[in-house]
PDB file of N, CA and C in Angstrom:
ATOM      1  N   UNK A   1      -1.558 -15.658   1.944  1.00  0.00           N
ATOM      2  CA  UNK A   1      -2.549 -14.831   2.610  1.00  0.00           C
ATOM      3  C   UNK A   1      -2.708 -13.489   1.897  1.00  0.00           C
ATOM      4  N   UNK A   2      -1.450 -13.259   1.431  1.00  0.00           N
ATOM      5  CA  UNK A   2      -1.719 -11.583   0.582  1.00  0.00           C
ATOM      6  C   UNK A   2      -2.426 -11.646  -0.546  1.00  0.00           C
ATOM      7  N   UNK A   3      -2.335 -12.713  -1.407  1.00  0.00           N
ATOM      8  CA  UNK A   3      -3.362 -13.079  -2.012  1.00  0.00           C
ATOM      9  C   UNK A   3      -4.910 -13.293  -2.223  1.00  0.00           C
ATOM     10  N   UNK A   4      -5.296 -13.833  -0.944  1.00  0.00           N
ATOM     11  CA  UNK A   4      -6.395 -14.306   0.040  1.00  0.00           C
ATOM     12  C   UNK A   4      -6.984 -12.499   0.092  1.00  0.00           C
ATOM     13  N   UNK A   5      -6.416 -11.813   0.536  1.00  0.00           N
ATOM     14  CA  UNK A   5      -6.695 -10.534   0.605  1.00  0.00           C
ATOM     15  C   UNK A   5      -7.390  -9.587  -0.677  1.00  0.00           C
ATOM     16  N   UNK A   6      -6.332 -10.298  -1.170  1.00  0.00           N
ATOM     17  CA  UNK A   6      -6.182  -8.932  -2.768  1.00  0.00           C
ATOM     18  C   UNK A   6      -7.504  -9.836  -3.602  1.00  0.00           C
ATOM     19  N   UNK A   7      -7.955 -11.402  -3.512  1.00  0.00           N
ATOM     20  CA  UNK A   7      -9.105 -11.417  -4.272  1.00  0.00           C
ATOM     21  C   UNK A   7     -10.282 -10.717  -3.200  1.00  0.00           C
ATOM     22  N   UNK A   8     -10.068 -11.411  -1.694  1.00  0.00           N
ATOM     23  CA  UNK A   8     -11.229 -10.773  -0.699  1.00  0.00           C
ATOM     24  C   UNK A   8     -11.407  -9.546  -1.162  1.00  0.00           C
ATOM     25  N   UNK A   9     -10.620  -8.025  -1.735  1.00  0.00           N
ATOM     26  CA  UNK A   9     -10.504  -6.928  -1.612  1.00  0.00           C
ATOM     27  C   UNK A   9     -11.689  -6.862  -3.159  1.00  0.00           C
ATOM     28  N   UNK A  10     -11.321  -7.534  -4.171  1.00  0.00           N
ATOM     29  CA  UNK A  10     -11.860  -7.483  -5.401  1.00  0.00           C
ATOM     30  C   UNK A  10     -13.195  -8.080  -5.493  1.00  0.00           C
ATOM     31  N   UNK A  11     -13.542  -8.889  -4.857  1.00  0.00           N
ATOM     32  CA  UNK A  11     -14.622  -9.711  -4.126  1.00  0.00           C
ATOM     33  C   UNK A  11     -15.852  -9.264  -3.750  1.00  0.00           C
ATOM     34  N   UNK A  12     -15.428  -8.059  -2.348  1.00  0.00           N
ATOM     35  CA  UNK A  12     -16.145  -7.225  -1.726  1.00  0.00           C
ATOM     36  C   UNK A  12     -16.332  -5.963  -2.392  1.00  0.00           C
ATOM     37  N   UNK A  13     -15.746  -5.564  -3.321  1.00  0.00           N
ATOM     38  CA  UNK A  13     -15.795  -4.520  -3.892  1.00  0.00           C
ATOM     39  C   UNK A  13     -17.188  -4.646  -5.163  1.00  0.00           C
ATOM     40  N   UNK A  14     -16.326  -6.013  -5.489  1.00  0.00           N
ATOM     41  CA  UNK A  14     -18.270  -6.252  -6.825  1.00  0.00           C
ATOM     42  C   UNK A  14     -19.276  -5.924  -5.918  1.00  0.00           C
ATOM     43  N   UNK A  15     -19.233  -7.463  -4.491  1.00  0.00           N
ATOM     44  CA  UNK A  15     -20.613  -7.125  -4.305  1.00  0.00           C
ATOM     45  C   UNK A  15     -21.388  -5.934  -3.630  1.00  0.00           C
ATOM     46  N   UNK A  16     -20.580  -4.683  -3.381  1.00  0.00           N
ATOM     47  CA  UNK A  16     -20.993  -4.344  -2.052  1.00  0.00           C
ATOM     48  C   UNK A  16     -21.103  -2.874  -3.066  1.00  0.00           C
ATOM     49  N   UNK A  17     -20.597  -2.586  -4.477  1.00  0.00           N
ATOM     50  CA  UNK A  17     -20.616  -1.562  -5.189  1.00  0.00           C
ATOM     51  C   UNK A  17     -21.941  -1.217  -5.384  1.00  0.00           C
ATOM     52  N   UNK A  18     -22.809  -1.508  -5.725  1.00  0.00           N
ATOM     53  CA  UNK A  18     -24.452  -1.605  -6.191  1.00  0.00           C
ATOM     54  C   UNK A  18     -25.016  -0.727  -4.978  1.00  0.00           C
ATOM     55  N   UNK A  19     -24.352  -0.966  -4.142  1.00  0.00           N
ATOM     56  CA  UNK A  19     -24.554  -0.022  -2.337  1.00  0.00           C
ATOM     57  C   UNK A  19     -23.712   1.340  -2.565  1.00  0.00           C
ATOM     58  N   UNK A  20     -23.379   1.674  -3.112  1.00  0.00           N
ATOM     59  CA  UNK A  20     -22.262   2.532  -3.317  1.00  0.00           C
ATOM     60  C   UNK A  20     -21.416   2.775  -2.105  1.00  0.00           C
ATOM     61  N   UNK A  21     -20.837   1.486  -1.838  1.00  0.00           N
ATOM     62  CA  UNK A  21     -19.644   1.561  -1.137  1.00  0.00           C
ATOM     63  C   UNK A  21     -18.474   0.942  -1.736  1.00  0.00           C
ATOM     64  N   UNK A  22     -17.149   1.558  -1.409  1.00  0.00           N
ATOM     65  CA  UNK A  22     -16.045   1.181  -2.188  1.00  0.00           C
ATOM     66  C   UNK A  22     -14.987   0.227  -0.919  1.00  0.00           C
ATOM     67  N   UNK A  23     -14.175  -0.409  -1.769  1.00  0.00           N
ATOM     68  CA  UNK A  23     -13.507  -1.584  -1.313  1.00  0.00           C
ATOM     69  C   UNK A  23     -12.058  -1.312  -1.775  1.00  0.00           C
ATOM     70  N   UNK A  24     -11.189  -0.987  -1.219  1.00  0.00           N
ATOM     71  CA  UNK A  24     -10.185  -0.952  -1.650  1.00  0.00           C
ATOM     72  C   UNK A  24      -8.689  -1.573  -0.340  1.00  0.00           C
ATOM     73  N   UNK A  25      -7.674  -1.923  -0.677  1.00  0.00           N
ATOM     74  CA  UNK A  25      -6.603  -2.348   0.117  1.00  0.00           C
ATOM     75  C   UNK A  25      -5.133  -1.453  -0.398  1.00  0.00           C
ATOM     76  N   UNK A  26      -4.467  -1.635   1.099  1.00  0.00           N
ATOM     77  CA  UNK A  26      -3.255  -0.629   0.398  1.00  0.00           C
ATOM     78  C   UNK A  26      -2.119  -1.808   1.023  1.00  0.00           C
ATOM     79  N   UNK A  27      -1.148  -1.598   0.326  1.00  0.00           N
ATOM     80  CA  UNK A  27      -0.104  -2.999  -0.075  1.00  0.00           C
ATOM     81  C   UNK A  27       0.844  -1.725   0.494  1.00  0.00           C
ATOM     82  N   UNK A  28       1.803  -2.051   1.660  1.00  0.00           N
ATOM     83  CA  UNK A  28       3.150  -1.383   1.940  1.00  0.00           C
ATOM     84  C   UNK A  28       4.402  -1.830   1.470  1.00  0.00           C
ATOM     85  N   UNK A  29       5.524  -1.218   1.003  1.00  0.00           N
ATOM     86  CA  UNK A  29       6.307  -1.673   0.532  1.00  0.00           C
ATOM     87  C   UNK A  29       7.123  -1.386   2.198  1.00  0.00           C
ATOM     88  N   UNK A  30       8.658  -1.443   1.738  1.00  0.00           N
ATOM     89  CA  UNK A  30       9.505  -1.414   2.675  1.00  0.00           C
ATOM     90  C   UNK A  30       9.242   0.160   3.547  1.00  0.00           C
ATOM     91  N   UNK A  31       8.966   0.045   4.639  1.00  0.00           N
ATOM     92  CA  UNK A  31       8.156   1.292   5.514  1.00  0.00           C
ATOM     93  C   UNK A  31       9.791   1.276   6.906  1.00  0.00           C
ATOM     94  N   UNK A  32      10.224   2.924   6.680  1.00  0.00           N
ATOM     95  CA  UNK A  32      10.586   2.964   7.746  1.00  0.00           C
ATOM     96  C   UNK A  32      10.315   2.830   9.702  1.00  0.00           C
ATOM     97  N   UNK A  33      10.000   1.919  10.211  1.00  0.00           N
ATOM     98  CA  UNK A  33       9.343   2.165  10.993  1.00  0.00           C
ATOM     99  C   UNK A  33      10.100   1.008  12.534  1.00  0.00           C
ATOM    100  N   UNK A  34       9.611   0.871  13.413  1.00  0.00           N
ATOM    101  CA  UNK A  34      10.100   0.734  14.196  1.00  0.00           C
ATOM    102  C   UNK A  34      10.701  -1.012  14.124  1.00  0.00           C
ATOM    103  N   UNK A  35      10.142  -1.428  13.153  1.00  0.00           N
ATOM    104  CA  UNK A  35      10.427  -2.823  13.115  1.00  0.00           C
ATOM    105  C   UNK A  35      11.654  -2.979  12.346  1.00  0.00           C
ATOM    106  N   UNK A  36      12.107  -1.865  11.784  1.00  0.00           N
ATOM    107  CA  UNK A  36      13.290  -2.388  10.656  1.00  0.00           C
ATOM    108  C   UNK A  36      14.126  -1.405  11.803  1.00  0.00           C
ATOM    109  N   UNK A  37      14.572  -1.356  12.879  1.00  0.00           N
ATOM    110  CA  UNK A  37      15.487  -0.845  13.964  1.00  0.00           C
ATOM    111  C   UNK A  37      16.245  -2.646  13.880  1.00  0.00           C
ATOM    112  N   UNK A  38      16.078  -3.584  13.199  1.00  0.00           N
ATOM    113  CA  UNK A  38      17.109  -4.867  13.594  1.00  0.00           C
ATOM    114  C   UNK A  38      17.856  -4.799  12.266  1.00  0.00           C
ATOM    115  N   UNK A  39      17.759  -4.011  11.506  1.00  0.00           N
ATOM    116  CA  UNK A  39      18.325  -4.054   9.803  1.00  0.00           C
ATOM    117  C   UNK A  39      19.418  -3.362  10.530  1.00  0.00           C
ATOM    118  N   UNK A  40      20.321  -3.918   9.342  1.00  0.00           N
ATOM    119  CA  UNK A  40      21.836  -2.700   9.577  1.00  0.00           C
ATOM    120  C   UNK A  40      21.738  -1.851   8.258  1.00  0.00           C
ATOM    121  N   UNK A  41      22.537  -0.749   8.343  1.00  0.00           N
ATOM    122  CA  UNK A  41      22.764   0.272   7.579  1.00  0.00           C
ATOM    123  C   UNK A  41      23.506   0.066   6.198  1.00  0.00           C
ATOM    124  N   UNK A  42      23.455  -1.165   5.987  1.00  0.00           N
ATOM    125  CA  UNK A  42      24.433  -1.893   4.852  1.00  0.00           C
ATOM    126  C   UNK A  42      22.796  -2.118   4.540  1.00  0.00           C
ATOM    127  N   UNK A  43      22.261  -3.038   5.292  1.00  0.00           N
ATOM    128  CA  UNK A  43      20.618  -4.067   4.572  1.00  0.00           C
ATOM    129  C   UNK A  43      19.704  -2.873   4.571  1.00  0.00           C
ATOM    130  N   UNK A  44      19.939  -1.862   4.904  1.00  0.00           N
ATOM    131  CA  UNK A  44      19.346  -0.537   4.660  1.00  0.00           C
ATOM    132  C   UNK A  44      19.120  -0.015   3.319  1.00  0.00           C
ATOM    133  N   UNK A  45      20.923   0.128   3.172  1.00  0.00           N
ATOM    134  CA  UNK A  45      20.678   0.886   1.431  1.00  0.00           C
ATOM    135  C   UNK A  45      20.876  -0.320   0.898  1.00  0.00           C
ATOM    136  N   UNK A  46      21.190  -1.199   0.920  1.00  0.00           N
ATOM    137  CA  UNK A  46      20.489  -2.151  -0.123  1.00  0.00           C
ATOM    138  C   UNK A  46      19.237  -2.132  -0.772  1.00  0.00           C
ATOM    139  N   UNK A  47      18.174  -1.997   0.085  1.00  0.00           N
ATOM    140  CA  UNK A  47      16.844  -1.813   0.255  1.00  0.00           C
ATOM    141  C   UNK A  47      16.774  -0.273  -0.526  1.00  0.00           C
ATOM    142  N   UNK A  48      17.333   1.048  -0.108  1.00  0.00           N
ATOM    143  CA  UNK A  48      17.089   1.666  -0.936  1.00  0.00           C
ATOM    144  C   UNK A  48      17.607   1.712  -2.293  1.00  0.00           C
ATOM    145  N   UNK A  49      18.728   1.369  -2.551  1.00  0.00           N
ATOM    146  CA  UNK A  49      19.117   0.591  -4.004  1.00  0.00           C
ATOM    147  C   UNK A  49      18.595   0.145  -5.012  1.00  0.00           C
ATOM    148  N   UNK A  50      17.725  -0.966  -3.776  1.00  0.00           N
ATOM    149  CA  UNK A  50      16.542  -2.268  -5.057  1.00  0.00           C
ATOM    150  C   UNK A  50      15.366  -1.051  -5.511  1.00  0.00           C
ATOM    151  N   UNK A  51      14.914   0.249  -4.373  1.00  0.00           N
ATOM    152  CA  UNK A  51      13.610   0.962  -4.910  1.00  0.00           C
ATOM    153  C   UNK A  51      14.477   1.981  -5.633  1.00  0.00           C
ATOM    154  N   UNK A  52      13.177   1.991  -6.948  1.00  0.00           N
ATOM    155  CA  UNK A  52      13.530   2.855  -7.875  1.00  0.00           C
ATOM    156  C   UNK A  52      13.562   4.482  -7.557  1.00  0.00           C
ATOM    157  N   UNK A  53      12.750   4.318  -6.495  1.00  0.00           N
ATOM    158  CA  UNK A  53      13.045   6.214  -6.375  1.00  0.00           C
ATOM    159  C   UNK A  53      13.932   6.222  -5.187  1.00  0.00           C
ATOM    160  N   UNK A  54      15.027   5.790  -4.362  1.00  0.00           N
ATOM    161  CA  UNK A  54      16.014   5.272  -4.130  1.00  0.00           C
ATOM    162  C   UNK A  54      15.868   6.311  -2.619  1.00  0.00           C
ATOM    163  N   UNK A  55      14.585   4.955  -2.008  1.00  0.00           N
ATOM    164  CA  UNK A  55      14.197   5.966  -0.763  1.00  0.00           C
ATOM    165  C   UNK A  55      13.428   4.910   0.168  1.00  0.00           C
ATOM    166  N   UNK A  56      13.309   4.616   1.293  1.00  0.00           N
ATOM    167  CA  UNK A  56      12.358   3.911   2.015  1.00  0.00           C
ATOM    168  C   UNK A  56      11.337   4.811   2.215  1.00  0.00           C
ATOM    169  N   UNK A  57      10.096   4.082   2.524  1.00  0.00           N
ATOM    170  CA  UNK A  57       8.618   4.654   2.658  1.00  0.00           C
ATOM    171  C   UNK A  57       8.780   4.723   4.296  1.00  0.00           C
ATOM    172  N   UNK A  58       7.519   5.641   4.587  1.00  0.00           N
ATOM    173  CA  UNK A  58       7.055   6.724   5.812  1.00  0.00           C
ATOM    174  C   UNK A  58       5.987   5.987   6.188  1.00  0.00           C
ATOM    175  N   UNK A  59       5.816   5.822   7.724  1.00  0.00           N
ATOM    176  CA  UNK A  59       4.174   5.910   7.908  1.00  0.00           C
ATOM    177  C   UNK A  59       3.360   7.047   7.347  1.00  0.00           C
ATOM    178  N   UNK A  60       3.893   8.094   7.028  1.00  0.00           N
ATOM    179  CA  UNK A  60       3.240   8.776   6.149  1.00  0.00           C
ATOM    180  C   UNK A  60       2.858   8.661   5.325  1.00  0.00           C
ATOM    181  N   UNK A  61       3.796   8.256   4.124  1.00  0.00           N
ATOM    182  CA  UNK A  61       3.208   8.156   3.098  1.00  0.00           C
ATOM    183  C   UNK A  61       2.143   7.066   3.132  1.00  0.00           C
ATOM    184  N   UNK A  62       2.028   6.018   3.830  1.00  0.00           N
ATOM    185  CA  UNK A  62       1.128   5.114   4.056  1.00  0.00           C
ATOM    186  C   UNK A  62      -0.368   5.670   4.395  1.00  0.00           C
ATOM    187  N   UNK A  63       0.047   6.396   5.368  1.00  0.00           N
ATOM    188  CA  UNK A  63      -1.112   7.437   5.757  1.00  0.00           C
ATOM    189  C   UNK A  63      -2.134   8.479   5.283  1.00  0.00           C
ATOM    190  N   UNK A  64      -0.784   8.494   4.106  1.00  0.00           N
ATOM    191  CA  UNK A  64      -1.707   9.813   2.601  1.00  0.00           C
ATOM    192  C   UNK A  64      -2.500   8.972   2.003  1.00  0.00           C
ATOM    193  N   UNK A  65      -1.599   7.592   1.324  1.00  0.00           N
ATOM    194  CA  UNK A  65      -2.620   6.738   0.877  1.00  0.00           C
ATOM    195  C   UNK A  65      -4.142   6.547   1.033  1.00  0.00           C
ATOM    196  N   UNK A  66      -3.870   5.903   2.672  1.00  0.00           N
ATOM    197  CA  UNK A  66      -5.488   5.494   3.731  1.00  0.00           C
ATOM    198  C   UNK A  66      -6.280   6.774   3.295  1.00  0.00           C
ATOM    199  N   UNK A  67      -5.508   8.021   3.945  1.00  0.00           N
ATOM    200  CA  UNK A  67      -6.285   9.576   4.117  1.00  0.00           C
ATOM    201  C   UNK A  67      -7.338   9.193   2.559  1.00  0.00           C
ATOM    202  N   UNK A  68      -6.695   9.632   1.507  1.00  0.00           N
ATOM    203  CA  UNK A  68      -6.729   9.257  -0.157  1.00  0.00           C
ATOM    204  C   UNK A  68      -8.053   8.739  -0.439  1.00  0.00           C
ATOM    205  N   UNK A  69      -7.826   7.402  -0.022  1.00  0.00           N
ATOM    206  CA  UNK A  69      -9.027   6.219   0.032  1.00  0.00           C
ATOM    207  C   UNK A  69     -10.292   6.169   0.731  1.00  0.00           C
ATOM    208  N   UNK A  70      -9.895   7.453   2.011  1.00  0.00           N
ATOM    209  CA  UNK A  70     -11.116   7.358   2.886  1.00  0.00           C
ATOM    210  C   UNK A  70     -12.007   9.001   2.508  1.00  0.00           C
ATOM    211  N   UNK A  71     -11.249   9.565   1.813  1.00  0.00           N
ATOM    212  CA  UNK A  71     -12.089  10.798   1.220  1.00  0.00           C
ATOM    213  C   UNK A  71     -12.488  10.395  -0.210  1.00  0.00           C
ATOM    214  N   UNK A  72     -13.568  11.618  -0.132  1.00  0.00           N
ATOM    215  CA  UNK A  72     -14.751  11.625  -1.608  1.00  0.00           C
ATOM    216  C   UNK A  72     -13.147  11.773  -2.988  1.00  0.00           C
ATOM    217  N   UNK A  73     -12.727  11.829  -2.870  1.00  0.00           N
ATOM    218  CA  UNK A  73     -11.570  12.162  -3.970  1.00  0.00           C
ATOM    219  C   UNK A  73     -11.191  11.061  -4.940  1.00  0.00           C
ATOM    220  N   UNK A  74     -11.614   9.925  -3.802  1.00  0.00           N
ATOM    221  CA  UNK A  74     -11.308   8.392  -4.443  1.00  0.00           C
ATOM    222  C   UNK A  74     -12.701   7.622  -4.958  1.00  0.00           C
ATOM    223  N   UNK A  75     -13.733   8.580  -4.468  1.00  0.00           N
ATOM    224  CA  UNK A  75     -15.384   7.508  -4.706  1.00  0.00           C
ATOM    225  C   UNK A  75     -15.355   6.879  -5.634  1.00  0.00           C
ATOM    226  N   UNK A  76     -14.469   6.810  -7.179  1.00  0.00           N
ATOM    227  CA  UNK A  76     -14.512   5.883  -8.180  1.00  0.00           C
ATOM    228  C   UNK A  76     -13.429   5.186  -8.053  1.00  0.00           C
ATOM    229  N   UNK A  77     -12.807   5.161  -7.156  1.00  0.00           N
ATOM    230  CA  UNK A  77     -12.127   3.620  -7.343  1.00  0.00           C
ATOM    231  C   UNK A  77     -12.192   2.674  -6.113  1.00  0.00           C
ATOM    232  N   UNK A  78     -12.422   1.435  -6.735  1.00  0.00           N
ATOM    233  CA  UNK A  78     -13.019   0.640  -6.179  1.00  0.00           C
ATOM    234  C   UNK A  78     -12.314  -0.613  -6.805  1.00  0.00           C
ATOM    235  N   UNK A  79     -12.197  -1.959  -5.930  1.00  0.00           N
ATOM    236  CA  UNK A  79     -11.383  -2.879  -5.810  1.00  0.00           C
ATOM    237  C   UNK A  79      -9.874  -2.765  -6.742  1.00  0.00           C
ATOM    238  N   UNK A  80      -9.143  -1.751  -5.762  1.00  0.00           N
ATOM    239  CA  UNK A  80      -7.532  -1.779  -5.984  1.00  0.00           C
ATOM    240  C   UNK A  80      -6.685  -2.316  -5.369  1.00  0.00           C
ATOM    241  N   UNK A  81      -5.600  -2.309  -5.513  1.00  0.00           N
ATOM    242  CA  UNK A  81      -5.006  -2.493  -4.522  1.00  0.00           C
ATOM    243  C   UNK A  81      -3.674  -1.193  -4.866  1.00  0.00           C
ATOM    244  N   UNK A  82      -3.479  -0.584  -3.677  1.00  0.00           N
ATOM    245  CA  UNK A  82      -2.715   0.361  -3.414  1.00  0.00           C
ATOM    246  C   UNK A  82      -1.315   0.343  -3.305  1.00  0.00           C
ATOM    247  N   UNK A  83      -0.247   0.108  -4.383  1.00  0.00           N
ATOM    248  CA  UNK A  83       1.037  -0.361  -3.813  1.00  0.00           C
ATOM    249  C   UNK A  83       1.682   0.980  -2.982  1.00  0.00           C
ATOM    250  N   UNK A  84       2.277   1.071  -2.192  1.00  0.00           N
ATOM    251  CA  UNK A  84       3.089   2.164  -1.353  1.00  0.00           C
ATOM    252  C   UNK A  84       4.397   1.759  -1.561  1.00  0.00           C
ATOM    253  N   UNK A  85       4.895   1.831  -2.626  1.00  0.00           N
ATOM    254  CA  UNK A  85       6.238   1.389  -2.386  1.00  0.00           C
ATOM    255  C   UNK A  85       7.461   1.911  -3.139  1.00  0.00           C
ATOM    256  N   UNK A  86       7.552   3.156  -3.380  1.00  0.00           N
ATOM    257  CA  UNK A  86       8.289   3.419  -3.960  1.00  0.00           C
ATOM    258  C   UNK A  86       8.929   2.748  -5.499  1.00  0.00           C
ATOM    259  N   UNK A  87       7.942   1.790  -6.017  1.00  0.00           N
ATOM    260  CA  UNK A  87       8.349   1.621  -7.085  1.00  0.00           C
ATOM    261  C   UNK A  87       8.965   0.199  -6.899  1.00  0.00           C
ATOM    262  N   UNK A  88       9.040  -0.011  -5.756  1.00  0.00           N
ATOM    263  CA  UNK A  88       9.532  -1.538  -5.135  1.00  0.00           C
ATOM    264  C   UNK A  88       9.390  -2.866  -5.978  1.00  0.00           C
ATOM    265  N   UNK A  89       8.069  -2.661  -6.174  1.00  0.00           N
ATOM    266  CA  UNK A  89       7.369  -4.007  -6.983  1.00  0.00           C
ATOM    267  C   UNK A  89       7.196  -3.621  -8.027  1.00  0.00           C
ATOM    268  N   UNK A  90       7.829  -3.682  -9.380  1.00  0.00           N
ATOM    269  CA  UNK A  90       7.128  -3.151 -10.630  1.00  0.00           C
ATOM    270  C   UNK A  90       7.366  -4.365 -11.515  1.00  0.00           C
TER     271      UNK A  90
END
């Protein structure tokens, strides 16, 4: 399905550019947030271990991203995809 996404994202972005509207998706990496309250503090820093800047992500920082994408700052980019992840996936 994340797949399914990331072409949908590249997809909508050709056709809908000519309109000058932009298409973009943001990819979260490991996000501190209320769902990882079942991790233990061992599967914790593991997790910060595996990321290279040796830190879990914020709804914030997720949030700067969106903010990012939804202001004039970003008007030229168009079908990305946004990793948030501290370096998680490289």
């Amino acid at each position: 399905s994340k797949a399914g996404l990331i072409g949908l994202t590249k997809a909508l972005a050709k056709e809908v550019g000519l309109s000058g509207i932009t298409v973009n998706a943001v990819s979260p990496g490991v996000i501190m947030t209320d769902m990882m309250n079942s991790f233990s503090e061992a599967d914790i820093a593991v997790l910060k271990d595996e990321t290279p800047l040796n830190s879990l992500g914020t709804a914030e920082n997720v949030a700067d991203a969106v903010s990012f994408l939804a202001s004039e700052k970003s008007d030229f980019i168009t079908g990305q995809v946004i990793s948030v992840n501290g370096g998680f996936v490289i």
